[in-house]
C-alpha atoms as a PDB file:
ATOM      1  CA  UNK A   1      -1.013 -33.204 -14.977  1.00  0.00           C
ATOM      2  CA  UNK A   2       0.326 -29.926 -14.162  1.00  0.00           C
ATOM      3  CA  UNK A   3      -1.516 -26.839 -15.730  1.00  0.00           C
ATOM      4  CA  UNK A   4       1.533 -24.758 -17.706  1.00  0.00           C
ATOM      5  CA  UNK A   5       1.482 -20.914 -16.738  1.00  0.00           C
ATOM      6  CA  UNK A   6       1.171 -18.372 -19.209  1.00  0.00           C
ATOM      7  CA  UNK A   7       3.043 -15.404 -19.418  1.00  0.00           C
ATOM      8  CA  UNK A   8       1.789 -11.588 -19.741  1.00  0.00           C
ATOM      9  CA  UNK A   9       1.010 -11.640 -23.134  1.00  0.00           C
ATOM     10  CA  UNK A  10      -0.871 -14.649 -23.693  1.00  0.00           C
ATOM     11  CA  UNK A  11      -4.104 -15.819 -23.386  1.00  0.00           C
ATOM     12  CA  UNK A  12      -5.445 -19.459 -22.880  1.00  0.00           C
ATOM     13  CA  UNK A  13      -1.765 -20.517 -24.750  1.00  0.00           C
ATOM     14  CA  UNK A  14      -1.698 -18.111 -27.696  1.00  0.00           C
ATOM     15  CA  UNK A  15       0.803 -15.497 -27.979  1.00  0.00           C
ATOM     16  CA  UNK A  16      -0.883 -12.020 -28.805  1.00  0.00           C
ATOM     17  CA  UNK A  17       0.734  -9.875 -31.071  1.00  0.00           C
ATOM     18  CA  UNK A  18       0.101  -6.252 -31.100  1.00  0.00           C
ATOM     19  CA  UNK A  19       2.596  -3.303 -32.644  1.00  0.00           C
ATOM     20  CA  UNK A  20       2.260  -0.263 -30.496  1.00  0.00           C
ATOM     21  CA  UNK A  21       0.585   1.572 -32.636  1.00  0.00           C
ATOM     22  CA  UNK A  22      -2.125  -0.767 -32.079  1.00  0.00           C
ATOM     23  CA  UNK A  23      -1.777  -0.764 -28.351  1.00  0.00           C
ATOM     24  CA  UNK A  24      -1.505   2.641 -28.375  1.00  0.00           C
ATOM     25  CA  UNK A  25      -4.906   3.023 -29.780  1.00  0.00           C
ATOM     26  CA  UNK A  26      -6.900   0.560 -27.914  1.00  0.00           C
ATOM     27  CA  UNK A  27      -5.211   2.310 -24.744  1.00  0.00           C
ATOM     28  CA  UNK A  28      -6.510   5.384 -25.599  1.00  0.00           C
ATOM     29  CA  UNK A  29      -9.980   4.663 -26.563  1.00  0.00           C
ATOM     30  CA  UNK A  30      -9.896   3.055 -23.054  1.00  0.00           C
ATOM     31  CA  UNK A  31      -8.761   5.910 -21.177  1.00  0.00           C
ATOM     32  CA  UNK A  32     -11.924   8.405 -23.113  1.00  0.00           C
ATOM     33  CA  UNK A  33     -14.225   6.573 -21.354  1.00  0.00           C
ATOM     34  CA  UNK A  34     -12.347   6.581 -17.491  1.00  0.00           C
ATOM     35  CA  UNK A  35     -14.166   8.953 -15.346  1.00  0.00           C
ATOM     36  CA  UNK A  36     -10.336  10.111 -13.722  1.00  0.00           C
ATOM     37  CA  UNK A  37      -8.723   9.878 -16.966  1.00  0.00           C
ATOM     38  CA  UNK A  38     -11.221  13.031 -17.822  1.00  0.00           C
ATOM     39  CA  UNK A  39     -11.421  14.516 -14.597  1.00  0.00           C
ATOM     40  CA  UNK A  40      -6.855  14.691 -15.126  1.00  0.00           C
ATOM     41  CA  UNK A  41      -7.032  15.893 -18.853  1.00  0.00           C
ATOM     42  CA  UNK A  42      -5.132  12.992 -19.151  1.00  0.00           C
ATOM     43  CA  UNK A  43      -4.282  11.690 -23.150  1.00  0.00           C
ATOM     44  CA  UNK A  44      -1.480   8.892 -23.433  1.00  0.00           C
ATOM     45  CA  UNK A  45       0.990   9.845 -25.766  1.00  0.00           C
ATOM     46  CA  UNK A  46       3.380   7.126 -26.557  1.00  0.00           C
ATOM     47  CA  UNK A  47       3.984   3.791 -25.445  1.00  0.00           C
ATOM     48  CA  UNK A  48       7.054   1.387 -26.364  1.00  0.00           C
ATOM     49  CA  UNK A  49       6.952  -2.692 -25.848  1.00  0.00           C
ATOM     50  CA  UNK A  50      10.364  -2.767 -26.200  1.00  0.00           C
ATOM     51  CA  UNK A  51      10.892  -0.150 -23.273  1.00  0.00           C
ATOM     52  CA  UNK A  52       7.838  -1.472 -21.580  1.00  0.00           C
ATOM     53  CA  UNK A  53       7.067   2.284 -21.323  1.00  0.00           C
ATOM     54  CA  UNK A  54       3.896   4.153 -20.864  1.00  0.00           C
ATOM     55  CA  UNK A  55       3.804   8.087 -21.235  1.00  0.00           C
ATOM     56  CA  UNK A  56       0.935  10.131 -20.385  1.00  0.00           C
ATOM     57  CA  UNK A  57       0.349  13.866 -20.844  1.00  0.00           C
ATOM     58  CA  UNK A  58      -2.091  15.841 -18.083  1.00  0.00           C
ATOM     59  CA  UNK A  59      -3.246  19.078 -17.572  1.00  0.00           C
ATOM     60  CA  UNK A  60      -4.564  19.101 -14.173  1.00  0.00           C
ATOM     61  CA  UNK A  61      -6.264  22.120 -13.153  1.00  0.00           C
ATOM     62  CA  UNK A  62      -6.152  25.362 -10.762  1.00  0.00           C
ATOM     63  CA  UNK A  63      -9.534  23.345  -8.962  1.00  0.00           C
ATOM     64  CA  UNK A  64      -7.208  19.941  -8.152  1.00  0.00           C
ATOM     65  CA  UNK A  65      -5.065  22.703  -5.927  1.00  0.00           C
ATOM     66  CA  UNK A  66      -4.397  22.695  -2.112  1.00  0.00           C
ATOM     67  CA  UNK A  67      -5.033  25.918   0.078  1.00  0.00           C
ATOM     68  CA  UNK A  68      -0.950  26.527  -0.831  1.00  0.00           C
ATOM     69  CA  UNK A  69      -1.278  26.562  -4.570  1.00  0.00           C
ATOM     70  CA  UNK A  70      -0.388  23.630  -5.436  1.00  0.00           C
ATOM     71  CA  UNK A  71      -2.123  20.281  -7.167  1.00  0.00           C
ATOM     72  CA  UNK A  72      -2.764  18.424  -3.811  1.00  0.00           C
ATOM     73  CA  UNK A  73      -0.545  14.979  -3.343  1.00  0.00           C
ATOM     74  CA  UNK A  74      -3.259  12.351  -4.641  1.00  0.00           C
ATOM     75  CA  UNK A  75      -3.587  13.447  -7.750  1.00  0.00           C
ATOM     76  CA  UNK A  76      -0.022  13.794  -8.581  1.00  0.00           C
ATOM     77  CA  UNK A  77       0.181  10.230  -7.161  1.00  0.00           C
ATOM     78  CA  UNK A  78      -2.583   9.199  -9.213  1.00  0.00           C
ATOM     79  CA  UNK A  79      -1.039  10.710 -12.125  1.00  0.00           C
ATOM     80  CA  UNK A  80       1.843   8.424 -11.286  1.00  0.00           C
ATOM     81  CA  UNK A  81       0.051   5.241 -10.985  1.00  0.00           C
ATOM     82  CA  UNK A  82      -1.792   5.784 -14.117  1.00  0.00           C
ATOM     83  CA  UNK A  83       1.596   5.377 -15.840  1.00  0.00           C
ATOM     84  CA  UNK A  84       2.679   2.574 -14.112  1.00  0.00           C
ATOM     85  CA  UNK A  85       0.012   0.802 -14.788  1.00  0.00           C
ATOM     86  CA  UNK A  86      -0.274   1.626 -18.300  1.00  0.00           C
ATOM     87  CA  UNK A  87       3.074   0.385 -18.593  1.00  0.00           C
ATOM     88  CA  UNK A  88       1.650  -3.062 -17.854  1.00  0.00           C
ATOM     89  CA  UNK A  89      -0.745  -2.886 -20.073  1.00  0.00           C
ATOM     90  CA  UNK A  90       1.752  -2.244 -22.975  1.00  0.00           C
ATOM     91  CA  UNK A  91       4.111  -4.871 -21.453  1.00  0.00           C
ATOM     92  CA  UNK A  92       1.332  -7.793 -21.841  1.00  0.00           C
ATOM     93  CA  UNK A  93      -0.706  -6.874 -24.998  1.00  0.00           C
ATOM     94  CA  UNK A  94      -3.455  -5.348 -23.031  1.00  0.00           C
ATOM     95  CA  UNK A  95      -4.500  -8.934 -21.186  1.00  0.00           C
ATOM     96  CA  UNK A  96      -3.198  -7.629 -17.693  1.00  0.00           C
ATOM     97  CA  UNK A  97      -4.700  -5.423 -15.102  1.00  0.00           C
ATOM     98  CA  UNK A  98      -2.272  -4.151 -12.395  1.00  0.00           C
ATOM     99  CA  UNK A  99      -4.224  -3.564  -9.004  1.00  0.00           C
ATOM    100  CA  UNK A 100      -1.064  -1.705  -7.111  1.00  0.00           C
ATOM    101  CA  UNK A 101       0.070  -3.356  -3.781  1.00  0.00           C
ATOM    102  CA  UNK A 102       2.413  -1.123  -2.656  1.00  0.00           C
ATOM    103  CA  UNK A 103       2.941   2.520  -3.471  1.00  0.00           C
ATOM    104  CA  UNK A 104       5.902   4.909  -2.830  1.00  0.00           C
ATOM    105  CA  UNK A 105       6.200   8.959  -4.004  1.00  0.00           C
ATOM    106  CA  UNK A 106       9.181  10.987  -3.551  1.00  0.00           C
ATOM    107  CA  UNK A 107       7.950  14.623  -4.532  1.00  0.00           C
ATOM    108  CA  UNK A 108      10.445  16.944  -5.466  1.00  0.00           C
ATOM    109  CA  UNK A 109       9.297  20.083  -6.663  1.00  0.00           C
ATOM    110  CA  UNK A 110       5.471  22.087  -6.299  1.00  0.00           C
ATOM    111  CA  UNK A 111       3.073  20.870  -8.796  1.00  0.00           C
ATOM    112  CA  UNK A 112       1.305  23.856 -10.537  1.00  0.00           C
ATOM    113  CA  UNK A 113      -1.998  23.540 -12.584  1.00  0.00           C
ATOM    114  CA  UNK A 114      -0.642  23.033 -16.561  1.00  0.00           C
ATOM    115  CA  UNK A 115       0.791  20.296 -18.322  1.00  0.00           C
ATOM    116  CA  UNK A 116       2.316  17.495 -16.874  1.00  0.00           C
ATOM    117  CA  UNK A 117       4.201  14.448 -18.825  1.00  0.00           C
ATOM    118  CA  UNK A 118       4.049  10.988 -16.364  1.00  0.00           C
ATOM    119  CA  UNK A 119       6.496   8.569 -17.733  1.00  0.00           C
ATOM    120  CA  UNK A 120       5.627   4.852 -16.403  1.00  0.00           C
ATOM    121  CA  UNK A 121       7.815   1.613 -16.874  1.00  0.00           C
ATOM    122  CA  UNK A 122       8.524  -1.830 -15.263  1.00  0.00           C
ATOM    123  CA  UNK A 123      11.527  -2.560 -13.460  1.00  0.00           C
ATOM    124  CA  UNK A 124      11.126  -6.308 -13.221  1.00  0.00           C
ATOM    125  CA  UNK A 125       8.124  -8.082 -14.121  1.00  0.00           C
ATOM    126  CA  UNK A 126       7.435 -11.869 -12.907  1.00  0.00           C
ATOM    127  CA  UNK A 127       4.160 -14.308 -13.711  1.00  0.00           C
ATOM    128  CA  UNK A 128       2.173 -12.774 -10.686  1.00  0.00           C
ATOM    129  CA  UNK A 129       3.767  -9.659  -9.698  1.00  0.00           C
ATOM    130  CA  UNK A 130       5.114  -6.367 -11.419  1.00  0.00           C
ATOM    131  CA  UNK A 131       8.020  -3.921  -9.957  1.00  0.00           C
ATOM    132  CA  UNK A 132       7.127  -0.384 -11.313  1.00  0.00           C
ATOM    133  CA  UNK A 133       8.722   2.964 -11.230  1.00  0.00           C
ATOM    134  CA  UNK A 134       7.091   6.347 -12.763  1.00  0.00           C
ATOM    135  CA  UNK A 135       8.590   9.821 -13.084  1.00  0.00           C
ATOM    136  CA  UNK A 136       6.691  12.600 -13.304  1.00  0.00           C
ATOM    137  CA  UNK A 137       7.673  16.226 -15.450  1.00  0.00           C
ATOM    138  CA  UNK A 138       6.130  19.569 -15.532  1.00  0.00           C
ATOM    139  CA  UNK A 139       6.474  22.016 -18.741  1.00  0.00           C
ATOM    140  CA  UNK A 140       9.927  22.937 -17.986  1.00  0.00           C
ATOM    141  CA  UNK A 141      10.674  19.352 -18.081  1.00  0.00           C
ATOM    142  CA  UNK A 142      11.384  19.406 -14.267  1.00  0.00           C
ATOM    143  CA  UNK A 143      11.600  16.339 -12.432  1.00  0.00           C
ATOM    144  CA  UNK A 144       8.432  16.991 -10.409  1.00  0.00           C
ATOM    145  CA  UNK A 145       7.664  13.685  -8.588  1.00  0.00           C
ATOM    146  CA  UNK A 146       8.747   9.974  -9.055  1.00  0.00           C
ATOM    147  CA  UNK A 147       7.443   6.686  -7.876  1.00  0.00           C
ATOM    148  CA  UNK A 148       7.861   3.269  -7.393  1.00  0.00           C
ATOM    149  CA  UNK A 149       4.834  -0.141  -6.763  1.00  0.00           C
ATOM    150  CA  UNK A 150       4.592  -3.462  -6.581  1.00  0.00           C
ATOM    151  CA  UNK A 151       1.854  -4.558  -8.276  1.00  0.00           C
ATOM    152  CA  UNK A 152      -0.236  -7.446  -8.849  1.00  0.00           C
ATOM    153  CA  UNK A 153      -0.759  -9.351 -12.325  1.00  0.00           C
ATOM    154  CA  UNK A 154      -4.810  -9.894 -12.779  1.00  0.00           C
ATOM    155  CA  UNK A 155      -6.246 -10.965 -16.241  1.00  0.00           C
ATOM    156  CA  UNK A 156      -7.835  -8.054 -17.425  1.00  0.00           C
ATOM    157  CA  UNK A 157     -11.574  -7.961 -17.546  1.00  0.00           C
ATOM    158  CA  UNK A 158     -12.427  -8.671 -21.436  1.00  0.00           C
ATOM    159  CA  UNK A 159     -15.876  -6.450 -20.279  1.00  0.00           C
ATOM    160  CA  UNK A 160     -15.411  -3.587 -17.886  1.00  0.00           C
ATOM    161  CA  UNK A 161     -17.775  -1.628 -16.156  1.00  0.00           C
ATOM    162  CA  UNK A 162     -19.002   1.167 -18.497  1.00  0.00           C
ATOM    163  CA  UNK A 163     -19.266   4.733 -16.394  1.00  0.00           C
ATOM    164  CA  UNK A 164     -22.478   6.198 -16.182  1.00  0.00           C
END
């Protein structure tokens, strides 16, 4: 007898149903106790089932610059992939981890210390793998950076790893 796959919001056969109000919380009580979530000043906002969308506010400091001025690379990427991910989350109820496979940034513009919006969603999103695309927006509500993953679709671990 074959085993029937479940989909991203369902666990062991039964559909999950959360509003996004609810999500929303749960996702940010998660993100208070992530180590990089802190060391970013990073506070999700919003997040939409419908749009399968993510947004996360930052505030990345004068210490995450580079010798130009500028907050180095990675942690505009990671502010990125934070997003993306999160979109996942949203997009199955919280049961789905996305470990990234791929990763692409296109950086447009300098990113200065202050407050940066990431806005993460899924392009296409199949039983084992997620397409994902992020944009990222300083104060002016520049287009600072943008990205796009593949990612892969992992049950989420029902007891993670506390920080120390």
């Amino acid at each position: 007898m074959q085993e029937r796959r479940r989909g991203p919001d369902q666990i062991a056969n039964q559909i999950i149903v959360m509003t996004d109000e609810e999500i929303l919380l749960a996702l940010q009580a998660r993100a208070r106790t992530l180590q990089f979530m802190r060391y970013l000043d990073g506070d999700i906002l919003s997040v939409s089932q419908e749009r399968r969308q993510a947004v996360i506010q930052f505030h990345p400091r004068a210490d995450l610059c580079q010798s130009a001025g500028v907050i180095q690379g990675g942690f505009v990427t990671a502010m990125l992939d934070v997003a993306m991910a999160q979109s996942v989350m949203v997009a199955s109820k919280m049961t789905i981890g996305p470990p990234t496979l791929e990763l692409k940034v296109s950086f447009f513009r300098a990113a200065l210390p202050g407050p940066h919006r990431a806005v993460g969603h899924i392009v296409r999103m199949g039983k084992s793998i997620a397409f994902l695309e992020a944009e990222l927006f300083d104060s002016q509500d520049e287009l600072v950076a943008k990205s796009s993953a593949t990612a892969m679709l992992a049950p989420q671990n029902p007891n993670p790893v506390k920080p120390e």
